[in-house]
PDB file of N, CA and C in Angstrom:
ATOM      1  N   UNK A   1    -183.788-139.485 -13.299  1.00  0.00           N
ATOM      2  CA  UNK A   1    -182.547-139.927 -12.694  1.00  0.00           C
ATOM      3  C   UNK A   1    -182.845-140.409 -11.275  1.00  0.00           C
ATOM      4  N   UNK A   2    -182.264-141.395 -10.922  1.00  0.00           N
ATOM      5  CA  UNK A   2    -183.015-142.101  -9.487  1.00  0.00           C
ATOM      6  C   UNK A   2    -181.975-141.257  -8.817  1.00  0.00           C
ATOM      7  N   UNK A   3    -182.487-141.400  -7.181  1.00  0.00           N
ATOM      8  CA  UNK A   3    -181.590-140.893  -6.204  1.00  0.00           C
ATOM      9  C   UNK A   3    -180.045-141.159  -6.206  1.00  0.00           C
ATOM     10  N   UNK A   4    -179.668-142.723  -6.133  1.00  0.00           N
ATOM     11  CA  UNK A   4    -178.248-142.840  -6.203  1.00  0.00           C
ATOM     12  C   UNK A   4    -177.304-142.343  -7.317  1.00  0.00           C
ATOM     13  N   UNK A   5    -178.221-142.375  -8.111  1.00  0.00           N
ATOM     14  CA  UNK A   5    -177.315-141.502  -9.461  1.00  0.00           C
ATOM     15  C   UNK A   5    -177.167-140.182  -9.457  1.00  0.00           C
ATOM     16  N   UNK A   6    -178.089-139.335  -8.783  1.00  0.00           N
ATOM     17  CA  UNK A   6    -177.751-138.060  -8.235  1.00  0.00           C
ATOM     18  C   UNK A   6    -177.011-137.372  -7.185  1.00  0.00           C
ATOM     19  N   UNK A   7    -176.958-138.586  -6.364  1.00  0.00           N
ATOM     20  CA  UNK A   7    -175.997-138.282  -5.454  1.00  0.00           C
ATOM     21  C   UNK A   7    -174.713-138.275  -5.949  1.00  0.00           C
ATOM     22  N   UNK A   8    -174.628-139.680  -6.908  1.00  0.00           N
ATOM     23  CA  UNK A   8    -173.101-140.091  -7.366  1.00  0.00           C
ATOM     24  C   UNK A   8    -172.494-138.811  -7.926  1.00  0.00           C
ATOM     25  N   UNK A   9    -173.173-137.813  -9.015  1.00  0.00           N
ATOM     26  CA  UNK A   9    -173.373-137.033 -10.056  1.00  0.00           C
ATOM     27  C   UNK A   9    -172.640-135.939  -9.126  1.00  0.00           C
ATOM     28  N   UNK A  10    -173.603-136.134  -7.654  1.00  0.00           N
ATOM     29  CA  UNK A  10    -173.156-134.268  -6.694  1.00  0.00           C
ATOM     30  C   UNK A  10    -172.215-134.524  -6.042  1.00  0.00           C
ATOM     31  N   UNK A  11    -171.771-135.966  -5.450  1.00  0.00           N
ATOM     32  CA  UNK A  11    -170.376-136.411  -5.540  1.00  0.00           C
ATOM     33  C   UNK A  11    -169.001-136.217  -6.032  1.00  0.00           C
ATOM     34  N   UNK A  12    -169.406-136.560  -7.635  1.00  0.00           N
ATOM     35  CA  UNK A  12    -168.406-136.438  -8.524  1.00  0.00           C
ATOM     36  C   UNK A  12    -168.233-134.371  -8.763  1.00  0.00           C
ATOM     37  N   UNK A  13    -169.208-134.318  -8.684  1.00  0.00           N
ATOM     38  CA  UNK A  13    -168.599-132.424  -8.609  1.00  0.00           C
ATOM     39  C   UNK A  13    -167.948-131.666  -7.594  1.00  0.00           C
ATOM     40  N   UNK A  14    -168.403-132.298  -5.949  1.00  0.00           N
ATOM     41  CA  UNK A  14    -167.824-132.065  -4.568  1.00  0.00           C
ATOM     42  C   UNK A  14    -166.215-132.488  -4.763  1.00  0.00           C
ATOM     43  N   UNK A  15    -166.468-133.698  -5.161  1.00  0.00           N
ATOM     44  CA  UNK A  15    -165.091-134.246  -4.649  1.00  0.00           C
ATOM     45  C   UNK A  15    -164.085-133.670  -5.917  1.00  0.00           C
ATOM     46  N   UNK A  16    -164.166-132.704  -6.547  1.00  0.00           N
ATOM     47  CA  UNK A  16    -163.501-132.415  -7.801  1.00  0.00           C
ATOM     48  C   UNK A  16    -162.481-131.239  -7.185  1.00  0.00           C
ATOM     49  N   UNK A  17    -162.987-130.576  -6.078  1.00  0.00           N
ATOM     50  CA  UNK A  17    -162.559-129.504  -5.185  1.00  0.00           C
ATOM     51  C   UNK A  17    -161.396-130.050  -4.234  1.00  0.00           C
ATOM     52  N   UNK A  18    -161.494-130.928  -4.262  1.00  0.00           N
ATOM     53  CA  UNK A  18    -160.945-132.573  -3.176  1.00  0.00           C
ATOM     54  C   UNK A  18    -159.046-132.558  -3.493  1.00  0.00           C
ATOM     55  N   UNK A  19    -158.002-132.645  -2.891  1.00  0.00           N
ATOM     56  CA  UNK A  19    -157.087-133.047  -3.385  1.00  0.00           C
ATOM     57  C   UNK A  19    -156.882-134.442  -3.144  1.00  0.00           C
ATOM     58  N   UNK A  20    -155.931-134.977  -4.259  1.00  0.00           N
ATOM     59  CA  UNK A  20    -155.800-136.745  -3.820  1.00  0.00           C
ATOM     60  C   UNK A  20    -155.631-136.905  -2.836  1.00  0.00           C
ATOM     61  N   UNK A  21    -154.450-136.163  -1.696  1.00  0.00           N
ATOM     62  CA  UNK A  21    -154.558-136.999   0.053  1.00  0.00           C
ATOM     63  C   UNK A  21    -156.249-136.884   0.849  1.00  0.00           C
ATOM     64  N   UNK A  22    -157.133-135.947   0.143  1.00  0.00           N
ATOM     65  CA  UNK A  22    -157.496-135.796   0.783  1.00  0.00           C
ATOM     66  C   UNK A  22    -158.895-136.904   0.358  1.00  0.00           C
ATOM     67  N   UNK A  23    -158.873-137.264  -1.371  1.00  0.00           N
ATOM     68  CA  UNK A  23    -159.823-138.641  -1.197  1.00  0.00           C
ATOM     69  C   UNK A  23    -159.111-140.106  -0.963  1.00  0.00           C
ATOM     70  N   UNK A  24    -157.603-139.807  -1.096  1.00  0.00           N
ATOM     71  CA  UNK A  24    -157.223-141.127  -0.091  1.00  0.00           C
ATOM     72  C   UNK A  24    -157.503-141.440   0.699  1.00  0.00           C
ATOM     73  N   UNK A  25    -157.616-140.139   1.622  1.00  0.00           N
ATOM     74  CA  UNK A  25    -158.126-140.263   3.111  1.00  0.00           C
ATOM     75  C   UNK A  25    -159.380-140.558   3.389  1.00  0.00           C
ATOM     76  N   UNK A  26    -160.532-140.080   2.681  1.00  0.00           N
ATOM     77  CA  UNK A  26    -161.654-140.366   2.920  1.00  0.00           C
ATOM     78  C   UNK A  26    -162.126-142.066   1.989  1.00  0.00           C
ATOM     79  N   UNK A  27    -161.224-142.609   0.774  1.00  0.00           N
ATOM     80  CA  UNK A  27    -161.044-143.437   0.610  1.00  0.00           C
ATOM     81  C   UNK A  27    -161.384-144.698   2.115  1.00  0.00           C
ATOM     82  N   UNK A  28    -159.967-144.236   2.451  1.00  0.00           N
ATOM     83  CA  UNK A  28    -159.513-144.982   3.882  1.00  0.00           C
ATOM     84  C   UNK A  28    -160.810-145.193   5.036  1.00  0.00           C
ATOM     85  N   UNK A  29    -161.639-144.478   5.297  1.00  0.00           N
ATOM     86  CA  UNK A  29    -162.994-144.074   6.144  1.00  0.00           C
ATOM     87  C   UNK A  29    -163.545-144.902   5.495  1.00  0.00           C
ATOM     88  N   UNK A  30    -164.119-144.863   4.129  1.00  0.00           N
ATOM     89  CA  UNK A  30    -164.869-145.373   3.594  1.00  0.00           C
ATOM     90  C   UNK A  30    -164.834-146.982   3.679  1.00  0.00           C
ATOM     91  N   UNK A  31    -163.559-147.539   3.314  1.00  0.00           N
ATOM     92  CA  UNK A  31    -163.178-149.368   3.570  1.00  0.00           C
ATOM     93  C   UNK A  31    -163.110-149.618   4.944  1.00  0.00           C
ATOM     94  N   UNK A  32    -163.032-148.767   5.799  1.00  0.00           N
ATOM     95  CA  UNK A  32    -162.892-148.906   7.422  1.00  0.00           C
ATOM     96  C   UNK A  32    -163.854-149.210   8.436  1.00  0.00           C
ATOM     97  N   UNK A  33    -165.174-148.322   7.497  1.00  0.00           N
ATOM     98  CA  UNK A  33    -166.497-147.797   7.769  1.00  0.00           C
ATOM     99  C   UNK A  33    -167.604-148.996   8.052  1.00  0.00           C
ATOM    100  N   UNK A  34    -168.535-148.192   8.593  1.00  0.00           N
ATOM    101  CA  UNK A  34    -170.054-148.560   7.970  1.00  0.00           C
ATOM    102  C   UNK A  34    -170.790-147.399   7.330  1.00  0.00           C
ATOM    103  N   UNK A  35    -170.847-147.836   6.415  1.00  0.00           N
ATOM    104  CA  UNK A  35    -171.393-146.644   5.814  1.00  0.00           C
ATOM    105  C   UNK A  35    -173.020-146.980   5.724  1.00  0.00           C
ATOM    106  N   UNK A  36    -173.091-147.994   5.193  1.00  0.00           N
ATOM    107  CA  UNK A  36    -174.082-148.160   4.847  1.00  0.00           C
ATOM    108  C   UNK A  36    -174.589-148.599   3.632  1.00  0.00           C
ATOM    109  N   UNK A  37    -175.592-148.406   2.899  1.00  0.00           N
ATOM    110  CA  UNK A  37    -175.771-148.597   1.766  1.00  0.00           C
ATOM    111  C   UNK A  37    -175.554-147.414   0.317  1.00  0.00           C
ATOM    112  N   UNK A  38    -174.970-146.616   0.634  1.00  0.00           N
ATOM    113  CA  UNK A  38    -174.525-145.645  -0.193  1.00  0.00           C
ATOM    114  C   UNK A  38    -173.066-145.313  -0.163  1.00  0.00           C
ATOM    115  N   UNK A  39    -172.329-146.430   0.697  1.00  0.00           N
ATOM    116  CA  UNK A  39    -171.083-146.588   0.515  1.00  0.00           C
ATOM    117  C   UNK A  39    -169.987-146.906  -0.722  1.00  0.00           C
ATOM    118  N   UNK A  40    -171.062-147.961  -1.825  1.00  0.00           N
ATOM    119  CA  UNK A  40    -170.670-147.780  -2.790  1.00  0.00           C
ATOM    120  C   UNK A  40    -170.229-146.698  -3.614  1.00  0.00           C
ATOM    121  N   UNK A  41    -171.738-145.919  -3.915  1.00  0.00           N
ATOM    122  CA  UNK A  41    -171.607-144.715  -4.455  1.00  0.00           C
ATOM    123  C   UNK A  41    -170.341-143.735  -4.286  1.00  0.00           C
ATOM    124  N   UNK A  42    -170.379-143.235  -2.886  1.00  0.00           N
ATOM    125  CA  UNK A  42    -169.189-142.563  -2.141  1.00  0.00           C
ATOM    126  C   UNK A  42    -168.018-143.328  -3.148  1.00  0.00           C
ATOM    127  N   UNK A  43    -168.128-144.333  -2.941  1.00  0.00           N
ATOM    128  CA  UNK A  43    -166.432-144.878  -2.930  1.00  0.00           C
ATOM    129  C   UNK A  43    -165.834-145.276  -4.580  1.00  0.00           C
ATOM    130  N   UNK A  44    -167.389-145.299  -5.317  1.00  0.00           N
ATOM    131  CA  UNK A  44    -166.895-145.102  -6.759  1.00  0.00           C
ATOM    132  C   UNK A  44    -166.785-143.596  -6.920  1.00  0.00           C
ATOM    133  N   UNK A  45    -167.491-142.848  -6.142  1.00  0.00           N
ATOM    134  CA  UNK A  45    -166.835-141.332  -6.753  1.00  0.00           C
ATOM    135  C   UNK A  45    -165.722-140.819  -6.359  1.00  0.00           C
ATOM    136  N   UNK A  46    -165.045-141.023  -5.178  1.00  0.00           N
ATOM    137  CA  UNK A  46    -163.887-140.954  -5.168  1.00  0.00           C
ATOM    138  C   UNK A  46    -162.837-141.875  -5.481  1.00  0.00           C
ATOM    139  N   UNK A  47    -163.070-142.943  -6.388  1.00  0.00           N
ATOM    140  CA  UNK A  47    -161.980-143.290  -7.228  1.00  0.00           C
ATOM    141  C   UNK A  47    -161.986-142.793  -8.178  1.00  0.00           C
ATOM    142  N   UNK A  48    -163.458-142.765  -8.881  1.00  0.00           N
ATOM    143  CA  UNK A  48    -163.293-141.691 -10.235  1.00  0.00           C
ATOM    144  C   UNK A  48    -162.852-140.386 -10.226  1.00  0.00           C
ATOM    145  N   UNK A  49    -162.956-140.224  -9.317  1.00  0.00           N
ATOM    146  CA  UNK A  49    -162.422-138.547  -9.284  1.00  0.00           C
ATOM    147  C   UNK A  49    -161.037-138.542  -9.161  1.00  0.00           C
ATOM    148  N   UNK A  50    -160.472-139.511  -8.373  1.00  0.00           N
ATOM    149  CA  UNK A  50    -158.640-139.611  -8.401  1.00  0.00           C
ATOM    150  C   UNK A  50    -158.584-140.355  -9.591  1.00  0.00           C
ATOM    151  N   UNK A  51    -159.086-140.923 -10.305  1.00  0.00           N
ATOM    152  CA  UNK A  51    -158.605-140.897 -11.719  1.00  0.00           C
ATOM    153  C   UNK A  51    -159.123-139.866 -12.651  1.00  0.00           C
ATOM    154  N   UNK A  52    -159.484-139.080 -12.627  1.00  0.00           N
ATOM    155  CA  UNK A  52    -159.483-138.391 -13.100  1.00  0.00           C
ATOM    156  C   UNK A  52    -158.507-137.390 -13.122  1.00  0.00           C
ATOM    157  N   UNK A  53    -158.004-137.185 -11.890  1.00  0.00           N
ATOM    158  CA  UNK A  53    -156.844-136.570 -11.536  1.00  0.00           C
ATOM    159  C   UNK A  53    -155.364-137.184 -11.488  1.00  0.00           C
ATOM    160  N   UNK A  54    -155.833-137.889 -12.165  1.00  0.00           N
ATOM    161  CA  UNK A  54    -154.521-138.447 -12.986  1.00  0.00           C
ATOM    162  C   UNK A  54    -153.412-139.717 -12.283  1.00  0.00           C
ATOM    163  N   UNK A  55    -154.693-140.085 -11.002  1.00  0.00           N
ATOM    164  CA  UNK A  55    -153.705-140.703 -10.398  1.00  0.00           C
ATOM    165  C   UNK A  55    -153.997-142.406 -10.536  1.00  0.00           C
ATOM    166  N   UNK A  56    -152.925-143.194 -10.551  1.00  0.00           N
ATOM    167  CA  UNK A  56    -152.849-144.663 -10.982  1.00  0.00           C
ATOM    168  C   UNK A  56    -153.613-145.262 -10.255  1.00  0.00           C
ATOM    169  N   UNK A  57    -154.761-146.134 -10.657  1.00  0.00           N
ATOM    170  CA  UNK A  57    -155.104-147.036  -9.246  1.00  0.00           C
ATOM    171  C   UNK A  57    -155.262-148.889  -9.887  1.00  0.00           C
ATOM    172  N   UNK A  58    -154.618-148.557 -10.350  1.00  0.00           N
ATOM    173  CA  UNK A  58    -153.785-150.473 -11.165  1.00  0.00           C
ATOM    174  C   UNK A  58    -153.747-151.210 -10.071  1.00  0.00           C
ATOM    175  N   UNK A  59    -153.151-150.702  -9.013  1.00  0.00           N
ATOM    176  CA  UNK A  59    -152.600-151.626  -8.031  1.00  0.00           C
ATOM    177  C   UNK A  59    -153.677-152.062  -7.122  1.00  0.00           C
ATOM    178  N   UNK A  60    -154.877-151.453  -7.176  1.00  0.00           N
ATOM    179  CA  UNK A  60    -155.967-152.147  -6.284  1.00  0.00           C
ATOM    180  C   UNK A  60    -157.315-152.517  -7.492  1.00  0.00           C
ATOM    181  N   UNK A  61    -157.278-152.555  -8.687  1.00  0.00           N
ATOM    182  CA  UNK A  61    -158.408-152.815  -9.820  1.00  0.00           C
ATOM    183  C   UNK A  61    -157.342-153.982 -10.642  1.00  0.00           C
ATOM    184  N   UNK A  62    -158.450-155.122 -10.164  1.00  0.00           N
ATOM    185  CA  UNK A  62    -157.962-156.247 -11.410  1.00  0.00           C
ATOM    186  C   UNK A  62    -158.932-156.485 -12.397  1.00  0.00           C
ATOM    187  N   UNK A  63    -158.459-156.971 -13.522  1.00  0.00           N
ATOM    188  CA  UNK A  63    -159.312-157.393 -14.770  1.00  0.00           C
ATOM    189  C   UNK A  63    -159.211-158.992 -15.034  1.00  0.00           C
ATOM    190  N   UNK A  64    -159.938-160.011 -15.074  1.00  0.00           N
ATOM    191  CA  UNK A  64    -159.745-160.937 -15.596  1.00  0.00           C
ATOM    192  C   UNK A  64    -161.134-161.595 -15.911  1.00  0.00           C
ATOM    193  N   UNK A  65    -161.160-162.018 -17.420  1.00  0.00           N
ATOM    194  CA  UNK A  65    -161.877-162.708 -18.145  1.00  0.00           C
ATOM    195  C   UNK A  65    -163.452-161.797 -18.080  1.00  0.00           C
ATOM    196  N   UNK A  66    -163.293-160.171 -18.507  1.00  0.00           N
ATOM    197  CA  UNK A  66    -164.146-159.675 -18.710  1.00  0.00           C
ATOM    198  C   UNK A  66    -164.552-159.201 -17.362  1.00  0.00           C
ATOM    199  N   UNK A  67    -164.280-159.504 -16.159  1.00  0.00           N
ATOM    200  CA  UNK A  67    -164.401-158.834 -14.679  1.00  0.00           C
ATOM    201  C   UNK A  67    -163.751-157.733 -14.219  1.00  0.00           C
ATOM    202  N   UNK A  68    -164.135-157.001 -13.473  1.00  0.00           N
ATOM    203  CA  UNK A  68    -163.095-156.156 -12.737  1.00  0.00           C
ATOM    204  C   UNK A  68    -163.429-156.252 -11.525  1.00  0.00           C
ATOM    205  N   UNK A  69    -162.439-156.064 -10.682  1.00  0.00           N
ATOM    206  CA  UNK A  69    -162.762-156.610  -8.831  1.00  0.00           C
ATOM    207  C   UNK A  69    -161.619-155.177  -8.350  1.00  0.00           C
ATOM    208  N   UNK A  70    -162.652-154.472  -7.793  1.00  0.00           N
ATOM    209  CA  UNK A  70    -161.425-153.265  -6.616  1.00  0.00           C
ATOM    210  C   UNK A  70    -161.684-153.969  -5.999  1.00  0.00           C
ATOM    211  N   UNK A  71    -160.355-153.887  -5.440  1.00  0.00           N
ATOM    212  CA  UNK A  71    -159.873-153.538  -3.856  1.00  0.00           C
ATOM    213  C   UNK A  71    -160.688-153.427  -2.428  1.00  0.00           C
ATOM    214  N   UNK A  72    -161.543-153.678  -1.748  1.00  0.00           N
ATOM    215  CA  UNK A  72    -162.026-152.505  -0.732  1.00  0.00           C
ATOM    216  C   UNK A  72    -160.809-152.749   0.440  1.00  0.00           C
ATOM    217  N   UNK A  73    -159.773-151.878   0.032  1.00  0.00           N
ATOM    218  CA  UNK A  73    -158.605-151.781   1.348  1.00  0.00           C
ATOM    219  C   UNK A  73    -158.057-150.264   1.403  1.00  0.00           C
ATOM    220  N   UNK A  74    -157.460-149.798   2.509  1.00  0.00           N
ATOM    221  CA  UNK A  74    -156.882-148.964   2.664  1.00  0.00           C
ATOM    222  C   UNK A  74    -156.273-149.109   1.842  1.00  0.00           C
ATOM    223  N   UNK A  75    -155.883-146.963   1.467  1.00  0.00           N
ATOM    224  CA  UNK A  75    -154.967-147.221   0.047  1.00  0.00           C
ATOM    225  C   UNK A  75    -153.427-145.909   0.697  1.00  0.00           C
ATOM    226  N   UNK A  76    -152.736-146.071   0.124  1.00  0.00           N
ATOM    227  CA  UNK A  76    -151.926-144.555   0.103  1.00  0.00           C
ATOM    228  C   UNK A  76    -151.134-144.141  -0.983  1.00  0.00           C
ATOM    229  N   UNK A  77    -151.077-142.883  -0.801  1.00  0.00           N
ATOM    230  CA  UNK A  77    -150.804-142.093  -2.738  1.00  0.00           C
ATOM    231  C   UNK A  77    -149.300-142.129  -2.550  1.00  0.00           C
ATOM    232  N   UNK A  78    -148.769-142.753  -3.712  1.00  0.00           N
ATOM    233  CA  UNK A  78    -147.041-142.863  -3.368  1.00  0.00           C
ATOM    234  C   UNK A  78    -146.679-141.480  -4.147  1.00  0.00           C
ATOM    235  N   UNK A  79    -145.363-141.321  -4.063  1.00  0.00           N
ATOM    236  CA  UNK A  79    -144.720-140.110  -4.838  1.00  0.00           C
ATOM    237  C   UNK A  79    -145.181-139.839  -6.351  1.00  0.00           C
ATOM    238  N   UNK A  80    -145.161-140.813  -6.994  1.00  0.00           N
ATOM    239  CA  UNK A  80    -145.159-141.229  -8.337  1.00  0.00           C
ATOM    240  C   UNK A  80    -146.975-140.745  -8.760  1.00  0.00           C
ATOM    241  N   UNK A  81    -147.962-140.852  -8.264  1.00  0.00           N
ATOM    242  CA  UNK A  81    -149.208-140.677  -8.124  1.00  0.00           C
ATOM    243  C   UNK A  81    -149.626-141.677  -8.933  1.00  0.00           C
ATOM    244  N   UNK A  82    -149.076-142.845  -8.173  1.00  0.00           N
ATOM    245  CA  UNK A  82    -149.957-144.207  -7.813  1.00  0.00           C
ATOM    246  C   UNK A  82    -150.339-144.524  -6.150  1.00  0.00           C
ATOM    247  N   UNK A  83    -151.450-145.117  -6.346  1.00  0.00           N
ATOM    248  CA  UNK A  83    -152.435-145.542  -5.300  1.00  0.00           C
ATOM    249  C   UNK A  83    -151.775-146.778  -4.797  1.00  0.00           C
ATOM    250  N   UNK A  84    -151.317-147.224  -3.252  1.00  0.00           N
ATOM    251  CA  UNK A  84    -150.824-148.429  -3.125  1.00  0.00           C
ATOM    252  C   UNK A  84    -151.669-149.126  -2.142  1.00  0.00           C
ATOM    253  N   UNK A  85    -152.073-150.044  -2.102  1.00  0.00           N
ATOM    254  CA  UNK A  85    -152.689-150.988  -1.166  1.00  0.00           C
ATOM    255  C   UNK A  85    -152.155-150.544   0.488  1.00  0.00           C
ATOM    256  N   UNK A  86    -152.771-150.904   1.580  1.00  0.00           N
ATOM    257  CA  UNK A  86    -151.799-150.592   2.375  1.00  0.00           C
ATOM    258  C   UNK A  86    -152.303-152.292   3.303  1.00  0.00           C
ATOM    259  N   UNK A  87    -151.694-152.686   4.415  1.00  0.00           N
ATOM    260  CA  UNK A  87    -152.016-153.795   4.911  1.00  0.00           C
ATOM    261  C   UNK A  87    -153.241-153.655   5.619  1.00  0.00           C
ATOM    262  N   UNK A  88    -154.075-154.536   5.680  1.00  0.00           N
ATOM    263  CA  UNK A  88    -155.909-154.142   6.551  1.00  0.00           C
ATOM    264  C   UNK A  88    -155.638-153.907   8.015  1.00  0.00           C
TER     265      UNK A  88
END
């Protein structure tokens, strides 16, 4: 297993402890950021992990003609536990 996949892996178990405001929030850091080159990683594990937790994120993942394109924008968790874009 290469490094980034292990991180992603110890990621996805950290952030499981995580409540949604609280990977919205680090969401938010993350599109704001420099992270660097493991920013990806970070930022697919905390979307997977808020979907996993049941929360909508439609509103920043499009699909067309076999693509998918997130978002990289600030997001915030509405009542409903959907994810909403917020302005950059």
């Amino acid at each position: 297993m290469d490094t980034r996949n292990e991180l992603y892996h110890h990621l996805i178990r950290q952030f499981q402890n995580y409540s949604a405001e609280e990977l919205v929030q680090l969401n938010n850091e993350l599109v704001s950021g420099r992270w660097g080159a493991s920013r990806s990683t970070f930022r697919t594990a905390v979307l997977n992990t808020l979907s996993k937790k049941g929360v909508d994120l439609s509103a920043i993942i499009h699909r067309n003609d076999g693509f998918t394109t997130i978002q990289i924008v600030p997001v915030a968790l509405a009542e409903n536990n959907v994810l909403i874009p917020l302005p950059e």
